[in-house]
Every structure is written in C-alpha cells, then in structure tokens.
PDB file of N, CA and C in Angstrom:
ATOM      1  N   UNK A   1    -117.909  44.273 144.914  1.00  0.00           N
ATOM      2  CA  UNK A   1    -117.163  43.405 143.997  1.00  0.00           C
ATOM      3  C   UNK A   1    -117.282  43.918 142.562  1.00  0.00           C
ATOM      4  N   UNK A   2    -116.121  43.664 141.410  1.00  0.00           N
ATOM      5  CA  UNK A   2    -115.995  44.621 140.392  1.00  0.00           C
ATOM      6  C   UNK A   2    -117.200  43.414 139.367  1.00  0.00           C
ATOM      7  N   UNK A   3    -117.633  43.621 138.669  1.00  0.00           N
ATOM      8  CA  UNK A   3    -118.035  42.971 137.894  1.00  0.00           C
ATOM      9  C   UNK A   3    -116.806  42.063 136.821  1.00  0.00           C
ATOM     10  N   UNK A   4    -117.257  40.969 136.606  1.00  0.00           N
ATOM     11  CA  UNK A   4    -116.274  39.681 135.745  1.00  0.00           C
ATOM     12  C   UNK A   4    -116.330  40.518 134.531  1.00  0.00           C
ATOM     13  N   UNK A   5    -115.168  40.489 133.925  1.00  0.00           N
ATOM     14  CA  UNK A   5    -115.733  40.604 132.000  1.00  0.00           C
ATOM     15  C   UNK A   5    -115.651  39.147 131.798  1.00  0.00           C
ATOM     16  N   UNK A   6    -116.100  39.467 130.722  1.00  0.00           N
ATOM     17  CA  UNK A   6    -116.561  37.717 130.038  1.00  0.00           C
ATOM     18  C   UNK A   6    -116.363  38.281 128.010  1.00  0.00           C
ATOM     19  N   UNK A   7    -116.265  37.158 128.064  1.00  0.00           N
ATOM     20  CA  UNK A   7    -115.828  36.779 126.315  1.00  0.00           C
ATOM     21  C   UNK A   7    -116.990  35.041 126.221  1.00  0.00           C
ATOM     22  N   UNK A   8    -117.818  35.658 125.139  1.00  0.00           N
ATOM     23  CA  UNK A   8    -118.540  34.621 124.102  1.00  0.00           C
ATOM     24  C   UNK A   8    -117.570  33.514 123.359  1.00  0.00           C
ATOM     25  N   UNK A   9    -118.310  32.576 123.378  1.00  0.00           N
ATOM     26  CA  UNK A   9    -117.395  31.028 122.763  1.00  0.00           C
ATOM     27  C   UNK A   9    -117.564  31.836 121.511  1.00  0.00           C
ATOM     28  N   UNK A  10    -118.348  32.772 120.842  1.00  0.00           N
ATOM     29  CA  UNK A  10    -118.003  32.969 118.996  1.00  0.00           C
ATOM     30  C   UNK A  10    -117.477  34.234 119.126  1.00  0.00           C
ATOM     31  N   UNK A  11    -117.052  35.216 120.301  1.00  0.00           N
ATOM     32  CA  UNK A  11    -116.083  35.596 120.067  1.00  0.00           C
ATOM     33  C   UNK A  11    -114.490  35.351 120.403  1.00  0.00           C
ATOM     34  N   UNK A  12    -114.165  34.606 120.880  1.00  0.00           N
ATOM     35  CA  UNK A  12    -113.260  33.550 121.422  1.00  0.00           C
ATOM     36  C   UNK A  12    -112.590  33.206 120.256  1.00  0.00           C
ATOM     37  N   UNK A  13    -113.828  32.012 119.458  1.00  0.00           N
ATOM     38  CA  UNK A  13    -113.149  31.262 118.442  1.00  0.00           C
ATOM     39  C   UNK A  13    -112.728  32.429 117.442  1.00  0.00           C
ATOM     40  N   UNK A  14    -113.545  33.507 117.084  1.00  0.00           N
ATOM     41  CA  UNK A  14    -113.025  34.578 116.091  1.00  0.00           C
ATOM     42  C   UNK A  14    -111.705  34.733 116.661  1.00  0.00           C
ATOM     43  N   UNK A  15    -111.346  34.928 117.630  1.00  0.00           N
ATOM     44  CA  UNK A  15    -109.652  35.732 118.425  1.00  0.00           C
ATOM     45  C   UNK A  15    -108.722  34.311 117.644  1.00  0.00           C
ATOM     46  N   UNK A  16    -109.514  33.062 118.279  1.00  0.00           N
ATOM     47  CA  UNK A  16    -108.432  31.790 118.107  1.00  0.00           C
ATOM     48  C   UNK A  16    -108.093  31.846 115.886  1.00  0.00           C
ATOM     49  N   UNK A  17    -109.728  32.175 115.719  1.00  0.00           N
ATOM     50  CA  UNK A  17    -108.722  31.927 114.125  1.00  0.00           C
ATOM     51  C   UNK A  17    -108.196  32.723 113.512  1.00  0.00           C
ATOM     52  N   UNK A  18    -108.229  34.088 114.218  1.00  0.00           N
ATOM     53  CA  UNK A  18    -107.491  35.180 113.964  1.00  0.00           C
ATOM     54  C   UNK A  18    -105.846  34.768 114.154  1.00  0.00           C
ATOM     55  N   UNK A  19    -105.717  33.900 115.221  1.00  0.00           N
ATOM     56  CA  UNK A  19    -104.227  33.959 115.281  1.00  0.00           C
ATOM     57  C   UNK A  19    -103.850  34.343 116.947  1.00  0.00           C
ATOM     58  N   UNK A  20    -104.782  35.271 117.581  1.00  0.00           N
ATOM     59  CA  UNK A  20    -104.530  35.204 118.791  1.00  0.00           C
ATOM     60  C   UNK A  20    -103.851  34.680 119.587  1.00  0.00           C
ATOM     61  N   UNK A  21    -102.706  35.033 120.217  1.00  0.00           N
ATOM     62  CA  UNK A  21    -102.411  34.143 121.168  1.00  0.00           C
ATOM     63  C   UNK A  21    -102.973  34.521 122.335  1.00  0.00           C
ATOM     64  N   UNK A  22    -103.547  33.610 123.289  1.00  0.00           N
ATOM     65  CA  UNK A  22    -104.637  33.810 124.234  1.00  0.00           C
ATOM     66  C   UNK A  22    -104.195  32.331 125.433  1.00  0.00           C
ATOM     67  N   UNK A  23    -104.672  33.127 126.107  1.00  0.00           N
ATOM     68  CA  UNK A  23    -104.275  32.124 127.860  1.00  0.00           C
ATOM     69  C   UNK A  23    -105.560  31.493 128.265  1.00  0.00           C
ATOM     70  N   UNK A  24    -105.797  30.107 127.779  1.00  0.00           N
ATOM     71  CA  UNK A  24    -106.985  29.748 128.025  1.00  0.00           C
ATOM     72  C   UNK A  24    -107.298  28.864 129.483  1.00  0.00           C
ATOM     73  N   UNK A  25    -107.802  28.605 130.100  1.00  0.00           N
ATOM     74  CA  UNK A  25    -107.741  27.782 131.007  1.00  0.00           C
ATOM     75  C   UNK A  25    -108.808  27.235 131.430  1.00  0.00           C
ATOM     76  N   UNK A  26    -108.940  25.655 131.552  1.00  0.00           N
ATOM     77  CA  UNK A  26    -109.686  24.521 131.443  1.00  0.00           C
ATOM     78  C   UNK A  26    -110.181  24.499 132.844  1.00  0.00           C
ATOM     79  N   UNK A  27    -110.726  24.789 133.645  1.00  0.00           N
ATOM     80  CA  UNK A  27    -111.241  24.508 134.966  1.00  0.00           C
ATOM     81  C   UNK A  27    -112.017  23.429 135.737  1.00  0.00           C
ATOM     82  N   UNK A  28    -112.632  22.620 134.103  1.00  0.00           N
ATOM     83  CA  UNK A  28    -113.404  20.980 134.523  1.00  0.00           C
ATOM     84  C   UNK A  28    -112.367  19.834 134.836  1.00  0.00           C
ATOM     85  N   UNK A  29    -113.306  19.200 135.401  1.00  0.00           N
ATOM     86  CA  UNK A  29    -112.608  18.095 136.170  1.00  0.00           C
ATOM     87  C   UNK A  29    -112.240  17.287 134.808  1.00  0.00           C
ATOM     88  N   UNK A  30    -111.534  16.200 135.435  1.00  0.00           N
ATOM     89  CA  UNK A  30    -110.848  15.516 134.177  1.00  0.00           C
ATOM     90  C   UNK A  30    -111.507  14.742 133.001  1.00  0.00           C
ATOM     91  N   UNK A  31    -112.808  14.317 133.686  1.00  0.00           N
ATOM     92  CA  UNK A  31    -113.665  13.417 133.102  1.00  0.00           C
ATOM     93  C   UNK A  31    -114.482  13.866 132.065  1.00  0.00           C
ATOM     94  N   UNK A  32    -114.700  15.461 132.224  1.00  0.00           N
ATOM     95  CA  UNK A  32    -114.830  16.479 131.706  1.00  0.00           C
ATOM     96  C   UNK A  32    -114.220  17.112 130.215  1.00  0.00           C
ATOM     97  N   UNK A  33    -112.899  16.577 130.476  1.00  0.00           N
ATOM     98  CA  UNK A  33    -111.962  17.478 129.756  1.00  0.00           C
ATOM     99  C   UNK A  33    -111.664  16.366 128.762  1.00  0.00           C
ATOM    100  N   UNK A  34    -112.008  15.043 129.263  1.00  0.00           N
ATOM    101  CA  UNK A  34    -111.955  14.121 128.419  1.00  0.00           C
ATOM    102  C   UNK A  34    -112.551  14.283 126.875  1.00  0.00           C
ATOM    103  N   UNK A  35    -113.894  14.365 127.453  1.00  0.00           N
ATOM    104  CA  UNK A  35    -114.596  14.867 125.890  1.00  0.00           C
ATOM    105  C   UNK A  35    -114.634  15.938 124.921  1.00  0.00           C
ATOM    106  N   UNK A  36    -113.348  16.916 125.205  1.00  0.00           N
ATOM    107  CA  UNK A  36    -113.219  17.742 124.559  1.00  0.00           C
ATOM    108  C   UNK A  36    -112.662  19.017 125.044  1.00  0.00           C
ATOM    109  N   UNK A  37    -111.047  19.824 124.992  1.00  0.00           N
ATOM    110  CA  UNK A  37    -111.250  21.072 125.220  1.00  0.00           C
ATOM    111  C   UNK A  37    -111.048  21.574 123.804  1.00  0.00           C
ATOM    112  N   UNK A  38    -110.658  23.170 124.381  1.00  0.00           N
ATOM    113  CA  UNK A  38    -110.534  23.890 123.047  1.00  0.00           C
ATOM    114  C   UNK A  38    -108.837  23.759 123.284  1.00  0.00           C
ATOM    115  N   UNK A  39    -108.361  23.671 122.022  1.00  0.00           N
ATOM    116  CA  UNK A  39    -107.506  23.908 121.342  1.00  0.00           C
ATOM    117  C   UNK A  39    -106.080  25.137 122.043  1.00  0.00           C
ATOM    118  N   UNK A  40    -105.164  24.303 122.368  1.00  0.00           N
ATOM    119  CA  UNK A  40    -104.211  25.053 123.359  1.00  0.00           C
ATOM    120  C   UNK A  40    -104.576  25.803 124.532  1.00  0.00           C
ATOM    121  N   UNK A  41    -106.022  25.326 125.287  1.00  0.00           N
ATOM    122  CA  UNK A  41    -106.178  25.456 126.735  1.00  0.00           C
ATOM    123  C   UNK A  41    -105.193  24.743 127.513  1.00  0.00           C
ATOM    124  N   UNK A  42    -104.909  25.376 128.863  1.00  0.00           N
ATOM    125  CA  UNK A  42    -104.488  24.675 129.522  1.00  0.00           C
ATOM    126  C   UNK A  42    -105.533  23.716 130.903  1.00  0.00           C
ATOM    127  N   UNK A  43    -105.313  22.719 131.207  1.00  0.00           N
ATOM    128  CA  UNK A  43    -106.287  22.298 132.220  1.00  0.00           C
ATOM    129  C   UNK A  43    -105.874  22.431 133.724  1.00  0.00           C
ATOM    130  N   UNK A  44    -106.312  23.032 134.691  1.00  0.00           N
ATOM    131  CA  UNK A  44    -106.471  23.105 135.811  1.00  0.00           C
ATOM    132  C   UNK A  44    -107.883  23.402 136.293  1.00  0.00           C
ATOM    133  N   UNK A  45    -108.005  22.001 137.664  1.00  0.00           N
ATOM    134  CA  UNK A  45    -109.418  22.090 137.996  1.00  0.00           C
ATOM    135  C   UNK A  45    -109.638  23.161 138.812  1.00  0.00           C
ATOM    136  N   UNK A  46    -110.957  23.480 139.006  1.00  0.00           N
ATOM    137  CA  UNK A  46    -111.381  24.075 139.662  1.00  0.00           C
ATOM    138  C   UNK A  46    -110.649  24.467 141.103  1.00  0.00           C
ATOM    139  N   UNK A  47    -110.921  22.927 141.876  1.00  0.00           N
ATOM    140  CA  UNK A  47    -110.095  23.151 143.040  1.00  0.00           C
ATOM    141  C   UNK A  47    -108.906  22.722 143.551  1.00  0.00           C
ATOM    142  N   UNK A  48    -108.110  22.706 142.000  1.00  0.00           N
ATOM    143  CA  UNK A  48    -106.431  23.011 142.689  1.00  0.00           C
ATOM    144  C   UNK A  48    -106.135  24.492 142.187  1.00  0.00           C
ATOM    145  N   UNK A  49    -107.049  25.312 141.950  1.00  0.00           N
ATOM    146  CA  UNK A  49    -106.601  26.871 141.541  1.00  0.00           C
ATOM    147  C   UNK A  49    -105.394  27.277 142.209  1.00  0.00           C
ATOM    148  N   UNK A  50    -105.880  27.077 144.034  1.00  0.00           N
ATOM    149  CA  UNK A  50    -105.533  28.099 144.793  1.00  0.00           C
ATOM    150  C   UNK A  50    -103.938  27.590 145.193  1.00  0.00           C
ATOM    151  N   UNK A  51    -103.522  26.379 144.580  1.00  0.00           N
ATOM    152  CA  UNK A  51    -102.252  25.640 144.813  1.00  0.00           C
ATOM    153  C   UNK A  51    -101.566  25.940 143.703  1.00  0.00           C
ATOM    154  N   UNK A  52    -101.922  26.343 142.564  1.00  0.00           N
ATOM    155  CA  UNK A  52    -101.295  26.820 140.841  1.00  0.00           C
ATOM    156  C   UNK A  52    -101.127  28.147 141.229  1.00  0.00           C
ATOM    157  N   UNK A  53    -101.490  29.132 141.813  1.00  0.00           N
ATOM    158  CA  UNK A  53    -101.428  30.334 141.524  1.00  0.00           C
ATOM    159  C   UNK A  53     -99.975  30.567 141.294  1.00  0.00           C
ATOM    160  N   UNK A  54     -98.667  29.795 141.275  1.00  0.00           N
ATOM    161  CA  UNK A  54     -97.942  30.376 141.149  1.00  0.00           C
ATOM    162  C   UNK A  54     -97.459  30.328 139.508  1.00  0.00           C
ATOM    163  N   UNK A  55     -98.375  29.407 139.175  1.00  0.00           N
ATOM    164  CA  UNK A  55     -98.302  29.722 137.207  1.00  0.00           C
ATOM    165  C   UNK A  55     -99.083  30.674 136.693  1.00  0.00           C
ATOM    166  N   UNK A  56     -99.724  31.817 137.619  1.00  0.00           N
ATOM    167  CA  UNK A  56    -100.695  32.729 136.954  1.00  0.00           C
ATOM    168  C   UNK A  56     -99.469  34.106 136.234  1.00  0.00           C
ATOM    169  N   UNK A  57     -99.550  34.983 135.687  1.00  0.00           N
ATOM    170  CA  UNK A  57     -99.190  35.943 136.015  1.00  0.00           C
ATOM    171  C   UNK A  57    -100.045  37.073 136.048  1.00  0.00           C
ATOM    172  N   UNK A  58     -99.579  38.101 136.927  1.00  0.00           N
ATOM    173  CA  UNK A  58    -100.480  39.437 137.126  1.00  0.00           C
ATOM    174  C   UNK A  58    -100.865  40.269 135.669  1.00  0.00           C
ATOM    175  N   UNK A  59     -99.147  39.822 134.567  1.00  0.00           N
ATOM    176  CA  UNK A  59     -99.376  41.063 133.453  1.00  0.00           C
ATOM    177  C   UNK A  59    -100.277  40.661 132.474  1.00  0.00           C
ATOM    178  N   UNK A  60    -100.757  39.134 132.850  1.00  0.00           N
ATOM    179  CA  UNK A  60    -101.718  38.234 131.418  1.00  0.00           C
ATOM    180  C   UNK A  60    -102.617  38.295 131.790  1.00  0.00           C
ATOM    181  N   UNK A  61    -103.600  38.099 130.531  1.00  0.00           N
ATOM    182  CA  UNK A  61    -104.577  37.897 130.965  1.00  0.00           C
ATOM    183  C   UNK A  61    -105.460  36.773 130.759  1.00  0.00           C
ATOM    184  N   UNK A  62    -106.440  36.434 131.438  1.00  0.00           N
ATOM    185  CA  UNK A  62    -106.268  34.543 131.600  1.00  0.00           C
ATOM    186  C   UNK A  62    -108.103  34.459 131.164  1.00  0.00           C
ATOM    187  N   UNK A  63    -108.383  33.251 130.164  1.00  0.00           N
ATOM    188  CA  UNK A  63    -109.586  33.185 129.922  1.00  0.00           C
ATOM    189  C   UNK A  63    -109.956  31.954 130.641  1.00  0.00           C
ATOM    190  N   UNK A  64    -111.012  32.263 131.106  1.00  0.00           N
ATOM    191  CA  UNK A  64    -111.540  30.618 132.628  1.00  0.00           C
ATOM    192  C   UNK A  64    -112.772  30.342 131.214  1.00  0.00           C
ATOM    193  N   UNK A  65    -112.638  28.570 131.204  1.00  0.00           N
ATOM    194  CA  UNK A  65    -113.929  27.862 130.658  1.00  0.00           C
ATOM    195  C   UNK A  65    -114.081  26.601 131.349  1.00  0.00           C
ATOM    196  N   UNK A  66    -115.615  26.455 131.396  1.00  0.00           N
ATOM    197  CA  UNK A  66    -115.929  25.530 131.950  1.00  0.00           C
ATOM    198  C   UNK A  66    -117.118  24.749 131.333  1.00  0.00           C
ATOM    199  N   UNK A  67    -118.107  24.302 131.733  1.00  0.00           N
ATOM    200  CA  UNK A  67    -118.440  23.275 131.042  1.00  0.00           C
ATOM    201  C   UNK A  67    -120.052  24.290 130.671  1.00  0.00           C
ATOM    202  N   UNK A  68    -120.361  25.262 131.810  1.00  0.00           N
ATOM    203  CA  UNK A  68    -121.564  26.349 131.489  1.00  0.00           C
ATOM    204  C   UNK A  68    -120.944  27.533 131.718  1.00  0.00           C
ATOM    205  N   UNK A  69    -120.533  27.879 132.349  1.00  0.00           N
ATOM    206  CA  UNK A  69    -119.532  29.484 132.895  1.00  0.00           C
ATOM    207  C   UNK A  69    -119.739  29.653 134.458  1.00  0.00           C
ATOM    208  N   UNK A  70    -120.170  28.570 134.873  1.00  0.00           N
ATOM    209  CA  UNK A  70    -120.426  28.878 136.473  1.00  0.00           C
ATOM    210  C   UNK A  70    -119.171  28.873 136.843  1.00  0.00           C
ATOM    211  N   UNK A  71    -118.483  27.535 137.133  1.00  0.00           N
ATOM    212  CA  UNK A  71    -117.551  27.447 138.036  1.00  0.00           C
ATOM    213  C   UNK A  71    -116.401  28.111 137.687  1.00  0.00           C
ATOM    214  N   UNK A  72    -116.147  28.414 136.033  1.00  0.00           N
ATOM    215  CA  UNK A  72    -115.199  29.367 135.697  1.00  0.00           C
ATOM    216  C   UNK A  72    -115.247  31.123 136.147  1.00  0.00           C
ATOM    217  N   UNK A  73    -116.958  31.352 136.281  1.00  0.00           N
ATOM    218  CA  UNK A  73    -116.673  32.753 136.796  1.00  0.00           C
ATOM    219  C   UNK A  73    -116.804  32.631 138.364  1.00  0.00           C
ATOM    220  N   UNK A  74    -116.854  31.894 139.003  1.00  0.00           N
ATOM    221  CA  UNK A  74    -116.326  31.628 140.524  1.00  0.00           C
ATOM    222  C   UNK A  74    -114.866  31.542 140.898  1.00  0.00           C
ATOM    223  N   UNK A  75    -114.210  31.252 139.790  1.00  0.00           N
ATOM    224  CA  UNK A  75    -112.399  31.110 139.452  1.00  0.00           C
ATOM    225  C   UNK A  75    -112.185  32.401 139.624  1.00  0.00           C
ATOM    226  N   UNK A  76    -113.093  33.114 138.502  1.00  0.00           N
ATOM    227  CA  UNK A  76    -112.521  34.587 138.142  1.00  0.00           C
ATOM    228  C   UNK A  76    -112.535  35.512 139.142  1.00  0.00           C
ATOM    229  N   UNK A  77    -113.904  35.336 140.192  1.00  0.00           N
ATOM    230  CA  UNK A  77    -114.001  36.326 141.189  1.00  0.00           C
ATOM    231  C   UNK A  77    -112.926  35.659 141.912  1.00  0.00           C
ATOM    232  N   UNK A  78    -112.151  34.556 142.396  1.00  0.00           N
ATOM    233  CA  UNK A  78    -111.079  34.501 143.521  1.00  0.00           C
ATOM    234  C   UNK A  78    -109.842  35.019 142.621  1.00  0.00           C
ATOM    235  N   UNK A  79    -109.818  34.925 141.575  1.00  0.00           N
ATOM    236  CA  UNK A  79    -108.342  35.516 141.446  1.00  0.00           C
ATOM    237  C   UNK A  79    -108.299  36.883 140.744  1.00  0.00           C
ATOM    238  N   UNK A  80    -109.663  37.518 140.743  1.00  0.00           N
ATOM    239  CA  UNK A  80    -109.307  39.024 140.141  1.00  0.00           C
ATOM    240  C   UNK A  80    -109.072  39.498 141.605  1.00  0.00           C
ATOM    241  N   UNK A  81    -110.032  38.845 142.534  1.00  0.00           N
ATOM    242  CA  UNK A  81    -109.692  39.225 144.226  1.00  0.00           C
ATOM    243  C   UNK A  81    -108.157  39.745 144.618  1.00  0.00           C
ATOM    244  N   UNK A  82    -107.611  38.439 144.142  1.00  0.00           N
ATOM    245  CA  UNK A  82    -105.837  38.573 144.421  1.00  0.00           C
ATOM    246  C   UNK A  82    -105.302  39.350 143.101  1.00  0.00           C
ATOM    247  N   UNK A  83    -105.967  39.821 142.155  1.00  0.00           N
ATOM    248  CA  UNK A  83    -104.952  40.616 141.622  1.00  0.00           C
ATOM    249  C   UNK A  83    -104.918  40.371 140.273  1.00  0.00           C
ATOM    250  N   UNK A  84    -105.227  39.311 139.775  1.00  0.00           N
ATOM    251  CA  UNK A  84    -105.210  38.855 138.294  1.00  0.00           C
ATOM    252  C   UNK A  84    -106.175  39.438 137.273  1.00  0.00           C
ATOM    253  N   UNK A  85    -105.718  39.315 135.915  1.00  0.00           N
ATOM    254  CA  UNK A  85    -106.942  39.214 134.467  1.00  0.00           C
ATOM    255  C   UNK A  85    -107.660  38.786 134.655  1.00  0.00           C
ATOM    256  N   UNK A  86    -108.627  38.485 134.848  1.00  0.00           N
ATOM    257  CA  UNK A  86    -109.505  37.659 134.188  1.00  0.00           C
ATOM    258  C   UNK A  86    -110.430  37.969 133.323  1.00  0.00           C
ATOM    259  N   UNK A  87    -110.972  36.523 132.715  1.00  0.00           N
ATOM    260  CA  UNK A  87    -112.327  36.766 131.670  1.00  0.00           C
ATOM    261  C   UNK A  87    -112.775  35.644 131.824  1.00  0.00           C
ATOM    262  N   UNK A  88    -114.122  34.960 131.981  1.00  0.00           N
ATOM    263  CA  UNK A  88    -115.205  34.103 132.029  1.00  0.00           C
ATOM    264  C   UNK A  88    -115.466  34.130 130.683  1.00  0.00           C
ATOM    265  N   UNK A  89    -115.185  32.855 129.568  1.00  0.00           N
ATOM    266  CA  UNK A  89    -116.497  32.276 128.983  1.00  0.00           C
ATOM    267  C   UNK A  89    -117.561  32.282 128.993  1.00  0.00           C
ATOM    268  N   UNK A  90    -118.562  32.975 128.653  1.00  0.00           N
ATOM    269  CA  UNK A  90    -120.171  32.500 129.467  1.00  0.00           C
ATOM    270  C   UNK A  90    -120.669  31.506 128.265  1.00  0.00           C
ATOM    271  N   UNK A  91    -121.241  30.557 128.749  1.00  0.00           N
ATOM    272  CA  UNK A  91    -122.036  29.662 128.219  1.00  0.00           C
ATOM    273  C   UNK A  91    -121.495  28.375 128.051  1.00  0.00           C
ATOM    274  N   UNK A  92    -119.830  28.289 128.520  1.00  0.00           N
ATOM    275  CA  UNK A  92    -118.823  27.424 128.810  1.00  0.00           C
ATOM    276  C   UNK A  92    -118.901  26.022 127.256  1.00  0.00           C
ATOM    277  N   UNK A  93    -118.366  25.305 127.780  1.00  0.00           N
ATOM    278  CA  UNK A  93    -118.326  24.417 126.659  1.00  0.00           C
ATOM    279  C   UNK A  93    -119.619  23.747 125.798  1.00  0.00           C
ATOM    280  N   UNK A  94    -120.858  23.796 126.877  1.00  0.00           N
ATOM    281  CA  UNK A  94    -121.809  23.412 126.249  1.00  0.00           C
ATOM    282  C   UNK A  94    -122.223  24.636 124.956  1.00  0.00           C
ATOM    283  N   UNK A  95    -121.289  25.698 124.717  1.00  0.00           N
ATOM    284  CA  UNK A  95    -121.865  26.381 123.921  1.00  0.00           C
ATOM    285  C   UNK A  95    -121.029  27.120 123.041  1.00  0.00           C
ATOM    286  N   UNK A  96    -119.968  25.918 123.144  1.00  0.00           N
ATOM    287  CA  UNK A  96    -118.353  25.994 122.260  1.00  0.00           C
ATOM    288  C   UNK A  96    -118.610  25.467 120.776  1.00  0.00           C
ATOM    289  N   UNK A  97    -118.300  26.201 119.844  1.00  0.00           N
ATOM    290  CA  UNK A  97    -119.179  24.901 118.338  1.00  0.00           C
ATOM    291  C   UNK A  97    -117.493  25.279 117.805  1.00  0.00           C
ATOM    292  N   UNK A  98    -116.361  25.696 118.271  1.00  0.00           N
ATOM    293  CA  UNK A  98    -115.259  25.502 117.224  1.00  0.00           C
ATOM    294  C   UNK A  98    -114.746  23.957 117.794  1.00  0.00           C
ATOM    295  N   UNK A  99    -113.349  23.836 116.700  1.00  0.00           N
ATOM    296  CA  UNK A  99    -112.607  22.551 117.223  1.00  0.00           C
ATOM    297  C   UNK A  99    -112.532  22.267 118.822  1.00  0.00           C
ATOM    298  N   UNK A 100    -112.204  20.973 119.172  1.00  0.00           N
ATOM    299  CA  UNK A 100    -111.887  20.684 119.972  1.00  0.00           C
ATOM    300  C   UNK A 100    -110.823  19.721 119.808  1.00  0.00           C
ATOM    301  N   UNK A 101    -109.981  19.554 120.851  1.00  0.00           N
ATOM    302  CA  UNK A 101    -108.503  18.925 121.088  1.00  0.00           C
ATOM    303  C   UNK A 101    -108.980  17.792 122.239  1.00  0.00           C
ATOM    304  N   UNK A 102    -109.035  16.131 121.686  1.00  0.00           N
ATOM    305  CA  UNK A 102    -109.285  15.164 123.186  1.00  0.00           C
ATOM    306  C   UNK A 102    -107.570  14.645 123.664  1.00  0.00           C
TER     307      UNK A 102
END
C-alpha cells in the first residue's frame, strides 16, 4: 500500500489564507460537524463515501478531515485504492486553530 500524504491544519490554513482554492472534505458525523467545520469544506460522512463517489473526481485533489485524522486517513486509503487524490489532515479538527463555519 502507497503511503497517504497528509497536509498539517497550519499548513492548510496558510493555503486557505493564501487564497487557495482547495477541495476540502468533512468526513464527521453530523453531530460533529455541528460544532464547527472549516470554512468551504464540504460534509460527507465517513460511511456514505462509497455511495458519493460519483462527486469525486480523479483530476482533483481532495483533502479528508476529521475530528483526529483517523477516520479521514481510512477514507484516503479506500479511495486512493480506486484511483483518487488524496491528502489526510493529521491531527484533524482537534488541532484546527483557524476559523470555523457552524
């Protein structure tokens, strides 16, 4: 298996206030997402991934966050599997200090 890349919440937020446009994606459950995402993520849980795949695309590339980076880099290994970008957050939201959007 290839190894995940991963992107830091402070290098993240540097990309976001740079201007970046970036494909973020919310992977906590709702109750979760309640208290806070970042700022033009999109939310899909964990386990309706495998029913969305048809909003992924192959040429983007897609940043998974979650609430520590577990279940987002468990996202990443099933869909770099099939073919996709990915990048894992590590340290997930508990270790997010920019804005957040409720």
């Amino acid at each position: 298996m290839e190894d995940i890349e991963i992107i830091t919440p402070e290098e993240l937020n540097k990309k976001l206030e740079a201007g970046e446009k970036l494909e973020l994606i919310d992977v906590r459950e709702d109750e979760e997402v309640a208290q806070g995402m970042i700022p033009g993520a999109k939310h899909i849980r964990m386990g309706t991934i495998p029913e969305n795949l048809h909003q992924f695309d192959k040429d983007t590339e897609y940043i998974f966050i979650c609430r520590s980076g577990g279940r987002s880099h468990n996202v990443c290994y099933y869909l770099q599997d099939k073919g996709f970008k990915v990048r894992n957050m590590i340290g997930g939201m508990l270790e997010w200090t920019g804005e957040k959007q409720f």
